[in-house]
N, C-alpha and C. Protein backbone atom coordinates (compact mmCIF):
# COMPACT_ATOMS: atom_id res chain seq x y z
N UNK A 1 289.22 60.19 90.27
CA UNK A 1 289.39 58.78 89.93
C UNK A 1 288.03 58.11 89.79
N UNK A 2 287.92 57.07 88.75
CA UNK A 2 286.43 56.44 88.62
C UNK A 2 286.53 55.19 88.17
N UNK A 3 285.92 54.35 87.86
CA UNK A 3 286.33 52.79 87.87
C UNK A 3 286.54 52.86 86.30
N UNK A 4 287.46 51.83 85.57
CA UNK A 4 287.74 51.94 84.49
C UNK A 4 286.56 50.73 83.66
N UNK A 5 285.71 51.21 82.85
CA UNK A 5 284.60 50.87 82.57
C UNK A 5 285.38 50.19 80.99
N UNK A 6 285.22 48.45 81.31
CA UNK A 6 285.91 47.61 79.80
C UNK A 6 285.48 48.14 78.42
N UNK A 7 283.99 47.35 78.47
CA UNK A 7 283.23 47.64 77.37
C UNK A 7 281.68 47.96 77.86
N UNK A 8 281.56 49.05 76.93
CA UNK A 8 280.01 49.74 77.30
C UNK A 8 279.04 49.19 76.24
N UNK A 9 278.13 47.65 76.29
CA UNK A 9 277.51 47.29 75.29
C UNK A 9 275.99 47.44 75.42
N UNK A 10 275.19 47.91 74.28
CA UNK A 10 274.08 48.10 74.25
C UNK A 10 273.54 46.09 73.51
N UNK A 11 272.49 45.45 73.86
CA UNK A 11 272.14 44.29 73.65
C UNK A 11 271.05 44.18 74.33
N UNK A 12 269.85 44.06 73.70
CA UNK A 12 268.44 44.02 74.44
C UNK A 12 268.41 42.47 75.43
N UNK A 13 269.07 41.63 75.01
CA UNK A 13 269.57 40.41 75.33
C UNK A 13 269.96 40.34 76.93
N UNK A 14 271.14 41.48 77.06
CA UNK A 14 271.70 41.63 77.80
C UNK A 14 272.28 40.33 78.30
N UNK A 15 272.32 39.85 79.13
CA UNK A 15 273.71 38.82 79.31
C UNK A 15 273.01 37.70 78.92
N UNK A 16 274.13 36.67 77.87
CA UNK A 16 273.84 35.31 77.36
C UNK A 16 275.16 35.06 76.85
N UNK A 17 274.90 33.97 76.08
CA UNK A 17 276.20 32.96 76.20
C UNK A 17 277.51 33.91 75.34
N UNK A 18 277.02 34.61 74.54
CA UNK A 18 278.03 34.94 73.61
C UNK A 18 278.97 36.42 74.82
N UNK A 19 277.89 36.96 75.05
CA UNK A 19 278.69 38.10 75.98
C UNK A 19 279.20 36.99 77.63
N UNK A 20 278.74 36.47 77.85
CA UNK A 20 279.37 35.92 79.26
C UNK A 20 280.35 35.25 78.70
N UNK A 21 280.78 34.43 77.63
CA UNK A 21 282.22 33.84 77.68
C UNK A 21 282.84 34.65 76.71
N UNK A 22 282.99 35.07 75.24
CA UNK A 22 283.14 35.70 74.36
C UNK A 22 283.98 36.80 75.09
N UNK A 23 282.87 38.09 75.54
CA UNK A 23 283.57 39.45 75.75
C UNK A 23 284.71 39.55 76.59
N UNK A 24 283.67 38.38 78.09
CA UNK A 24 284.64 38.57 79.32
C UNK A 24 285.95 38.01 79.27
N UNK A 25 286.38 36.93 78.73
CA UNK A 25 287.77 36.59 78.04
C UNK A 25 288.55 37.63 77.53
N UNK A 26 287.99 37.91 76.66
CA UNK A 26 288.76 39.23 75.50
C UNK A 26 288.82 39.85 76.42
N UNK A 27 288.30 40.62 76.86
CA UNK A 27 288.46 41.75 77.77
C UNK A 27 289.09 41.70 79.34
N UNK A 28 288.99 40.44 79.71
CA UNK A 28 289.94 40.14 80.78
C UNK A 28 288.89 41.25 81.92
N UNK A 29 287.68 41.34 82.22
CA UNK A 29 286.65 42.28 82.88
C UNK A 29 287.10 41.17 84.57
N UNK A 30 286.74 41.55 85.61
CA UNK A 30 286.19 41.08 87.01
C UNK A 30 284.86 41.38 87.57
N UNK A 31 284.24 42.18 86.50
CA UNK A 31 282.16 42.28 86.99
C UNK A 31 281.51 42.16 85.97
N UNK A 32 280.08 41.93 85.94
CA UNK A 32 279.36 42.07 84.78
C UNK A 32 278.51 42.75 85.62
N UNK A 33 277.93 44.23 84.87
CA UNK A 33 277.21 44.95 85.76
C UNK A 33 276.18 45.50 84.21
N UNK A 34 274.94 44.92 85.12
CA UNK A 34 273.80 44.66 84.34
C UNK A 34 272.78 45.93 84.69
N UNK A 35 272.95 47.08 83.94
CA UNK A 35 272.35 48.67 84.22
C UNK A 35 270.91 48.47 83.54
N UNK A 36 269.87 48.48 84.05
CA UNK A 36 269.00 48.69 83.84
C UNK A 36 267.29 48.84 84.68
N UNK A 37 266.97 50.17 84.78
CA UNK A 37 266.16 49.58 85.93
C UNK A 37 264.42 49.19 85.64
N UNK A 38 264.51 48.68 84.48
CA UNK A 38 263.10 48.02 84.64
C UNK A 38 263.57 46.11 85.03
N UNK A 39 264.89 45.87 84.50
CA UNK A 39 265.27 44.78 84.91
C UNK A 39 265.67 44.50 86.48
N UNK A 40 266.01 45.53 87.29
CA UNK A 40 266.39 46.06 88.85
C UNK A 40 264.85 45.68 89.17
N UNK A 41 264.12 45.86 88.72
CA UNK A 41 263.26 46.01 89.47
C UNK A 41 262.35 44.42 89.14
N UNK A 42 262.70 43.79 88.50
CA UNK A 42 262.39 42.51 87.93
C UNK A 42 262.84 41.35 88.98
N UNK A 43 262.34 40.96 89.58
CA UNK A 43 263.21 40.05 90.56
C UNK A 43 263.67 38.72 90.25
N UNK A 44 262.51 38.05 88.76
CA UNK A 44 263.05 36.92 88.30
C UNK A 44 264.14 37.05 87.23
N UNK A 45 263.99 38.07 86.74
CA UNK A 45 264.79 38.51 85.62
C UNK A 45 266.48 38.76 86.25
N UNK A 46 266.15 39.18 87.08
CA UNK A 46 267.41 39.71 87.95
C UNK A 46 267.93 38.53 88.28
N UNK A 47 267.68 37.40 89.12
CA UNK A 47 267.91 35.88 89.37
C UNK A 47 268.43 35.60 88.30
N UNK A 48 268.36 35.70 86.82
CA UNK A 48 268.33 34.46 85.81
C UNK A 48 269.66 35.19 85.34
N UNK A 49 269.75 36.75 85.27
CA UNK A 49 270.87 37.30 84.85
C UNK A 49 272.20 36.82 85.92
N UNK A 50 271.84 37.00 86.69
CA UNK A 50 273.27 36.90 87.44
C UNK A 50 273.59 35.54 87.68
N UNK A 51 272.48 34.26 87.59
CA UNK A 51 273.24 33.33 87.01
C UNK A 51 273.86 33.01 85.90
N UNK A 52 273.87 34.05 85.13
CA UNK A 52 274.14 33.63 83.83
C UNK A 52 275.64 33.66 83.64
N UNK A 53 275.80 34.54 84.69
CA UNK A 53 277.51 35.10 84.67
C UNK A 53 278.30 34.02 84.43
N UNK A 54 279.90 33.75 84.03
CA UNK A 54 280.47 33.13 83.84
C UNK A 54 281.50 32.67 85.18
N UNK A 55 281.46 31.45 85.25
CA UNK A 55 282.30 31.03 86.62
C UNK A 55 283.54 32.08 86.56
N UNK A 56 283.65 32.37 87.92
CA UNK A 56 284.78 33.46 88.55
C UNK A 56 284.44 34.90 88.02
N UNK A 57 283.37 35.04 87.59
CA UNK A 57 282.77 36.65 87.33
C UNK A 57 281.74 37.04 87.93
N UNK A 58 281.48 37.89 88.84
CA UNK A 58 280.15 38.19 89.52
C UNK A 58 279.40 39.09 88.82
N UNK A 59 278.32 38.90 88.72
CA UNK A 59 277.25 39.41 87.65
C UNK A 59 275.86 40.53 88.84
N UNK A 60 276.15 41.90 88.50
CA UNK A 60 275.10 42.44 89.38
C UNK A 60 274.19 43.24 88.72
N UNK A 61 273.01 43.53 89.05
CA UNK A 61 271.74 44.46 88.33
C UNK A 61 271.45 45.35 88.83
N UNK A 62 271.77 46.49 88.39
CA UNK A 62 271.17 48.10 89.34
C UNK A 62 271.23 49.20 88.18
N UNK A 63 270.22 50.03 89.14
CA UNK A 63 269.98 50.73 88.05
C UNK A 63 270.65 51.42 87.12
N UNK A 64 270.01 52.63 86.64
CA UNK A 64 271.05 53.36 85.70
C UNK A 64 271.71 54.33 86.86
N UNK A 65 271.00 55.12 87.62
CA UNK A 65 270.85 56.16 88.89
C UNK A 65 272.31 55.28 89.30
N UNK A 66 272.23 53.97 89.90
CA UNK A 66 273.62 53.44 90.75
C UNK A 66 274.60 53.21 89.96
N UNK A 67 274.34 53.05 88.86
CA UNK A 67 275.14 53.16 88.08
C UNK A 67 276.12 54.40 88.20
N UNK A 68 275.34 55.44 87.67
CA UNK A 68 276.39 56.84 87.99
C UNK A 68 277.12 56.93 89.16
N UNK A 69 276.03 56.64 90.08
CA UNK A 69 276.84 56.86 91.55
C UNK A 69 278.30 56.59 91.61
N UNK A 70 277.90 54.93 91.60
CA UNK A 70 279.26 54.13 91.94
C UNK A 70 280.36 54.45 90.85
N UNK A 71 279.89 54.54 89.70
CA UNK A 71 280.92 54.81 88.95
C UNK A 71 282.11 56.04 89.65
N UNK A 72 281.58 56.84 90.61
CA UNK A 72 282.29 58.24 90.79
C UNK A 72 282.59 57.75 92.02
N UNK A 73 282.58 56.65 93.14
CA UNK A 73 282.52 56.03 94.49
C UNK A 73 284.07 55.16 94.27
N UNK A 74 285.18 55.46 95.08
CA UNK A 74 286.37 55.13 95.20
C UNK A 74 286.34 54.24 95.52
N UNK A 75 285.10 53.98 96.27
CA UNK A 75 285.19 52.17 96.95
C UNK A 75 285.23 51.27 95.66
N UNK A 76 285.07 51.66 94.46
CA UNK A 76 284.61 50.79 93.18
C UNK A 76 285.80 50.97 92.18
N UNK A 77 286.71 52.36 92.53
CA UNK A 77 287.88 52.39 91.49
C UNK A 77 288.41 51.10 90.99
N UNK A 78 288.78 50.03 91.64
CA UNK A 78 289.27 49.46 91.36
C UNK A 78 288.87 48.18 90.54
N UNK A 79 287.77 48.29 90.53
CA UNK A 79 286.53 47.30 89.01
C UNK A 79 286.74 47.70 87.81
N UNK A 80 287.25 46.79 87.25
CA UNK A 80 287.56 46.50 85.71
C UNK A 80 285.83 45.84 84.61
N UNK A 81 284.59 46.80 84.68
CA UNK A 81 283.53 45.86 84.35
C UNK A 81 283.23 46.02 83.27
N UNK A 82 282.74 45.12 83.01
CA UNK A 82 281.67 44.95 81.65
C UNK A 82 280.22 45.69 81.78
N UNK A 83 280.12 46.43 81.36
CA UNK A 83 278.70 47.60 81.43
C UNK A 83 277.53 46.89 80.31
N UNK A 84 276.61 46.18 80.67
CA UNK A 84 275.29 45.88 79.77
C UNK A 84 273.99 46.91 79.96
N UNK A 85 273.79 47.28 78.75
CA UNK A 85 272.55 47.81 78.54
C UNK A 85 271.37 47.19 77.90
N UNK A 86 270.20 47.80 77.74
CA UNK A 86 268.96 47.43 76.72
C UNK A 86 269.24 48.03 75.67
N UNK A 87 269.22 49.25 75.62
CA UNK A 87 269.06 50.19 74.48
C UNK A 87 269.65 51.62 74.63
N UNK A 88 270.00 52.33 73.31
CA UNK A 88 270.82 53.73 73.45
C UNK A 88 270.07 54.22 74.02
N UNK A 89 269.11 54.31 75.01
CA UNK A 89 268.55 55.45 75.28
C UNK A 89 269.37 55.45 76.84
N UNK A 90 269.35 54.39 77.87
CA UNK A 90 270.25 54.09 78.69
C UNK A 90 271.59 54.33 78.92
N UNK A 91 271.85 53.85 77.16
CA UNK A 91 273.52 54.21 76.79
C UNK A 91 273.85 55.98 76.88
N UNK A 92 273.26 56.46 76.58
CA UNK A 92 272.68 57.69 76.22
C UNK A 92 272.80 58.45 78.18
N UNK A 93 272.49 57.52 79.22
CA UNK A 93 272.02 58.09 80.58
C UNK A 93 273.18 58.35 80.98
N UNK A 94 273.85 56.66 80.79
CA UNK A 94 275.07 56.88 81.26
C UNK A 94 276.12 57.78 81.11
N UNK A 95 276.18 58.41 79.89
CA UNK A 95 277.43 59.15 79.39
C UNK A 95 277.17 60.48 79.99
N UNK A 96 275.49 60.78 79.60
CA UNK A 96 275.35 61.76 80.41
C UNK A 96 275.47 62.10 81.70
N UNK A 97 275.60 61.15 82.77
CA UNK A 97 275.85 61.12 83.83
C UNK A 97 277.11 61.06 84.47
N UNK A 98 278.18 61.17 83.35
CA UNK A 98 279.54 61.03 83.77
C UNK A 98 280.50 60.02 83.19
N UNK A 99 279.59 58.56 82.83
CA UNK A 99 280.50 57.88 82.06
C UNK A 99 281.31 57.32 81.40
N UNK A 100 282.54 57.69 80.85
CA UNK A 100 283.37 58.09 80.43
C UNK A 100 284.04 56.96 79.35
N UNK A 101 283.51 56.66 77.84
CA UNK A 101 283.85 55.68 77.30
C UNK A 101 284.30 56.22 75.64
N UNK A 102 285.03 55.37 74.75
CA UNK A 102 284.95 55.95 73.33
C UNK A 102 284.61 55.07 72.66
N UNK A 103 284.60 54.12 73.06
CA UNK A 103 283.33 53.16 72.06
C UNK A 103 281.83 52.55 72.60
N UNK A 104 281.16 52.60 71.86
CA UNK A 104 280.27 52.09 72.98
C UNK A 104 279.68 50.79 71.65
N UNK A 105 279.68 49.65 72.10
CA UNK A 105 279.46 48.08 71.21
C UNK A 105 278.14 47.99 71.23
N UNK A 106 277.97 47.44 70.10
CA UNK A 106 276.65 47.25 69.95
C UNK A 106 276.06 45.81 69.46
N UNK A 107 275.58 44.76 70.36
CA UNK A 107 275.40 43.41 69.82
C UNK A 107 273.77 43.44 69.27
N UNK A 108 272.80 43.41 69.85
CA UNK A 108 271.51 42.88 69.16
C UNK A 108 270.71 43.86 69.67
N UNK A 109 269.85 45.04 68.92
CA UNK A 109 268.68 45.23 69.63
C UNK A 109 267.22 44.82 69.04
N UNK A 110 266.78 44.19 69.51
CA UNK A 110 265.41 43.52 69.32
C UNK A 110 264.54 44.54 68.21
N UNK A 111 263.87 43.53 66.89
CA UNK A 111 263.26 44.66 66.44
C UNK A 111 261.46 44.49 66.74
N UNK A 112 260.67 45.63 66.67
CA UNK A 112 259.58 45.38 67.19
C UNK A 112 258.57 46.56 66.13
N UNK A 113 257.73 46.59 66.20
CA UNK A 113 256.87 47.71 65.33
C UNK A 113 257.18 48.78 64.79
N UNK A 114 258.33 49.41 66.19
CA UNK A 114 258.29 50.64 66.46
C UNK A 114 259.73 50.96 66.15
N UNK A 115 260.30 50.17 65.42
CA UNK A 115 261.63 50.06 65.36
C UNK A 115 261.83 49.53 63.85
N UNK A 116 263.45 49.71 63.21
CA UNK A 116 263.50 49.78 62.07
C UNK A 116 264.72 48.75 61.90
N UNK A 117 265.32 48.20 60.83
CA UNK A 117 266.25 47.60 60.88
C UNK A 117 267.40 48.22 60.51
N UNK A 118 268.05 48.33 61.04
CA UNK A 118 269.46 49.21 59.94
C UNK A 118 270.59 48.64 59.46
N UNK A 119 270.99 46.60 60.54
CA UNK A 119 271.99 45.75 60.71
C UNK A 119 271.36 44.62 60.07
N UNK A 120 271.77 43.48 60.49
CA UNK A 120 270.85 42.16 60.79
C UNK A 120 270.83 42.15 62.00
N UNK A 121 271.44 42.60 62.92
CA UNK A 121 271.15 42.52 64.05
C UNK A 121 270.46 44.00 65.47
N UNK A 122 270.43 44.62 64.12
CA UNK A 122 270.11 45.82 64.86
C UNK A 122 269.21 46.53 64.41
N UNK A 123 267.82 46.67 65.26
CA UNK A 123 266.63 47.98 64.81
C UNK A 123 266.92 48.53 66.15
N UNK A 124 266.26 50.46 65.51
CA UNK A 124 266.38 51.18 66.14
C UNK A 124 264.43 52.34 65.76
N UNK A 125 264.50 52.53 67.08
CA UNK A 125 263.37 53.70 67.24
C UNK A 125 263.65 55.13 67.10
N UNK A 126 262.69 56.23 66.54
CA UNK A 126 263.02 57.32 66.45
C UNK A 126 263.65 57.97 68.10
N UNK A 127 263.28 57.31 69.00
CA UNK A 127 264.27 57.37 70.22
C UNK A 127 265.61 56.98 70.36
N UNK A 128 265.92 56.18 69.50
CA UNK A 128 267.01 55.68 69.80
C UNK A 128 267.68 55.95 69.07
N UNK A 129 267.51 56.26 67.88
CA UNK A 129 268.48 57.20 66.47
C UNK A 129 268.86 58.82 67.23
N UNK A 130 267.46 59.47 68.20
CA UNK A 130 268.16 60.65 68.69
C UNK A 130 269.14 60.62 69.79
N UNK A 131 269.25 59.35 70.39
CA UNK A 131 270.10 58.91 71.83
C UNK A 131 271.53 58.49 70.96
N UNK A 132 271.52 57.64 70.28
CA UNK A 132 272.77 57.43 68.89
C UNK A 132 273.54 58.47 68.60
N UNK A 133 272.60 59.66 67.62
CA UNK A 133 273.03 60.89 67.44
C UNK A 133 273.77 61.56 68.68
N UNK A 134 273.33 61.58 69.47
CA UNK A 134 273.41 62.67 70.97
C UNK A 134 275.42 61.76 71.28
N UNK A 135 275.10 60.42 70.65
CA UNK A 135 276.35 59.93 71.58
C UNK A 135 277.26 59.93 70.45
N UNK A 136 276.92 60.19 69.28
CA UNK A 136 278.20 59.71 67.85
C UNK A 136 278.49 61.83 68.18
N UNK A 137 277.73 62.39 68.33
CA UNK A 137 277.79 64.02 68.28
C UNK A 137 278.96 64.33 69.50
N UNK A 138 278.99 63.62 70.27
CA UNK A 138 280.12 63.65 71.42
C UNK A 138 281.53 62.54 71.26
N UNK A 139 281.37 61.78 69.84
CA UNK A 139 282.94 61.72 69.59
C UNK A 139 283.13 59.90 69.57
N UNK A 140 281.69 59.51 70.52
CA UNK A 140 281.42 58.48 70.76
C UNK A 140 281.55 56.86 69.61
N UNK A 141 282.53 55.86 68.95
CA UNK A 141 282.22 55.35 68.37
C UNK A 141 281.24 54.37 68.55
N UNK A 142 280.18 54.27 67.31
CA UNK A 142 279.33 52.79 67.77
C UNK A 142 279.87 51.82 66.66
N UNK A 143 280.12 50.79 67.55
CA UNK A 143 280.96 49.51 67.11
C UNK A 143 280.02 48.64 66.96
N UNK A 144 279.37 47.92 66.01
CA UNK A 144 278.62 46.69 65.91
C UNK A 144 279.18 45.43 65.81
N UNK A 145 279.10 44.73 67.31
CA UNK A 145 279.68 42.98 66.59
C UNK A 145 279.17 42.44 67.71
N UNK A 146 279.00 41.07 67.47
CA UNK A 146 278.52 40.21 68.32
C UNK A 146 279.40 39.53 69.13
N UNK A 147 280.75 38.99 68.92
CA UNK A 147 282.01 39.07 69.69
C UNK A 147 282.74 39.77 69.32
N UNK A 148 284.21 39.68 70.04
CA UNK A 148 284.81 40.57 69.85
C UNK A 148 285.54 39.88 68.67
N UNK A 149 285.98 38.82 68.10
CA UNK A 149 286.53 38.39 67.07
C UNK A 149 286.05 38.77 65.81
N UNK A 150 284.49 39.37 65.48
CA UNK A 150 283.87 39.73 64.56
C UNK A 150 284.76 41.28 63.99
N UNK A 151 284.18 41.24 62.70
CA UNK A 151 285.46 42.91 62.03
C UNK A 151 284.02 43.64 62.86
N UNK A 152 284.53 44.95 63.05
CA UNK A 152 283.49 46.03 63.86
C UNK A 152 282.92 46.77 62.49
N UNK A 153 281.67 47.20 62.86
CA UNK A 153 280.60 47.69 61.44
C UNK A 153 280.04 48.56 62.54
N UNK A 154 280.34 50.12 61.74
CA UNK A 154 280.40 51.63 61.77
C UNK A 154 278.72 51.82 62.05
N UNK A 155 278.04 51.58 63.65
CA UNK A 155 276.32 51.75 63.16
C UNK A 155 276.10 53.34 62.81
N UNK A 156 276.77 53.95 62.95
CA UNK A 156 276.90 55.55 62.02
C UNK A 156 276.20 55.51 60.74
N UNK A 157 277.27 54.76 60.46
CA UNK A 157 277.93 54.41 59.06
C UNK A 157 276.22 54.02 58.31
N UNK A 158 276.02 52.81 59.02
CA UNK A 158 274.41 51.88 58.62
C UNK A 158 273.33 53.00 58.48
N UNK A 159 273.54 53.75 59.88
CA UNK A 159 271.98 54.97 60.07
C UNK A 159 271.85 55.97 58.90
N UNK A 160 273.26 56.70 58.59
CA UNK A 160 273.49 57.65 57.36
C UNK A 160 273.07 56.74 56.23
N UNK A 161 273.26 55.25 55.97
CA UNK A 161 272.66 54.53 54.76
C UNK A 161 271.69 54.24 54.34
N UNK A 162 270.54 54.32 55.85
CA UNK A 162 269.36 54.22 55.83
C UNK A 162 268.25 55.67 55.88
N UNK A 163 269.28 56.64 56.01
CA UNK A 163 268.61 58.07 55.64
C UNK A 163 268.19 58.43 56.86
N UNK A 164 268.47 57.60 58.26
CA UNK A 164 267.75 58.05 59.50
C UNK A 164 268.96 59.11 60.21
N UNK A 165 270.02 59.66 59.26
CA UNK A 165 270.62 60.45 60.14
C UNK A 165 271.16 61.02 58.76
N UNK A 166 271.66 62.52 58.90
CA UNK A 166 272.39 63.03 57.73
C UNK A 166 273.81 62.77 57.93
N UNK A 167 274.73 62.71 56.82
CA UNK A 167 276.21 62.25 57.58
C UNK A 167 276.67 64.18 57.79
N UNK A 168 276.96 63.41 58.99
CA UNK A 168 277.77 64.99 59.97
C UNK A 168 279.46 65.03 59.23
């Protein structure tokens, strides 16, 4: 038995207005559990996230490592959460670690030098196209939308268009 994990979203953002009222509605979640540990280890960052949560949702930050744990910890079966990430490479930890999801959402990842655009809302690094791959190769869909009311856009679909992946 393992806690039934809502939605697994990658968003460099990680929690703000659109995922704290938006998802947690739709999804009817009771945690927002904020996986990441350069942010764990952030102490103001950590403060600002878990206020961000939405009244009657508790919002927590730990790493990827507690992440796995608890996920497999009976004391937690019974959490219905919302899983936030930074980036597939995280997304990528989790599954490997036991995880157990078939879509994994994808709202904004920040673009930066080192990164490419493939969405309007989404660049990706030659790290993160092989963490993508590793998770679409295990069956994994990636869903792009910013709420859940948005139509979902195939980031497969985008990467094979942009030549950063061959279509499998």
């Amino acid at each position: 038995m393992t806690m039934e994990v809502q939605l697994l979203r990658i968003d460099s953002r990680l929690l703000h207005g659109q995922v704290a009222t938006n998802w947690a509605k739709a999804l009817n979640i009771d945690r927002i559990l904020v996986v990441s540990d350069r942010v764990a280890q952030d102490v103001m960052r950590k403060v600002l996230i878990t206020q961000a949560a939405p009244p009657g949702i508790k919002a927590n930050v730990i790493t990827v490592e507690k992440m796995i744990r608890i996920y497999q910890d009976l004391r937690f079966f019974s959490l219905k959460p919302m899983v936030l990430v930074e980036d597939p490479i995280d997304a990528k930890r989790l599954v490997e670690g036991g995880i157990k999801v078939e879509t994994i959402n994808i709202g904004a990842v920040s673009f930066d030098n080192s990164r490419v655009m493939v969405t309007d809302t989404v660049a990706v690094s030659p790290e993160d196209v092989k963490a993508l791959k590793w998770l679409h190769e295990r069956g994994i869909r990636l869903d792009v939308r910013k709420v859940s009311s948005d139509n979902p856009k195939n980031l497969w679909k985008s990467l094979v268009e942009k030549g950063l992946v061959k279509k499998a």
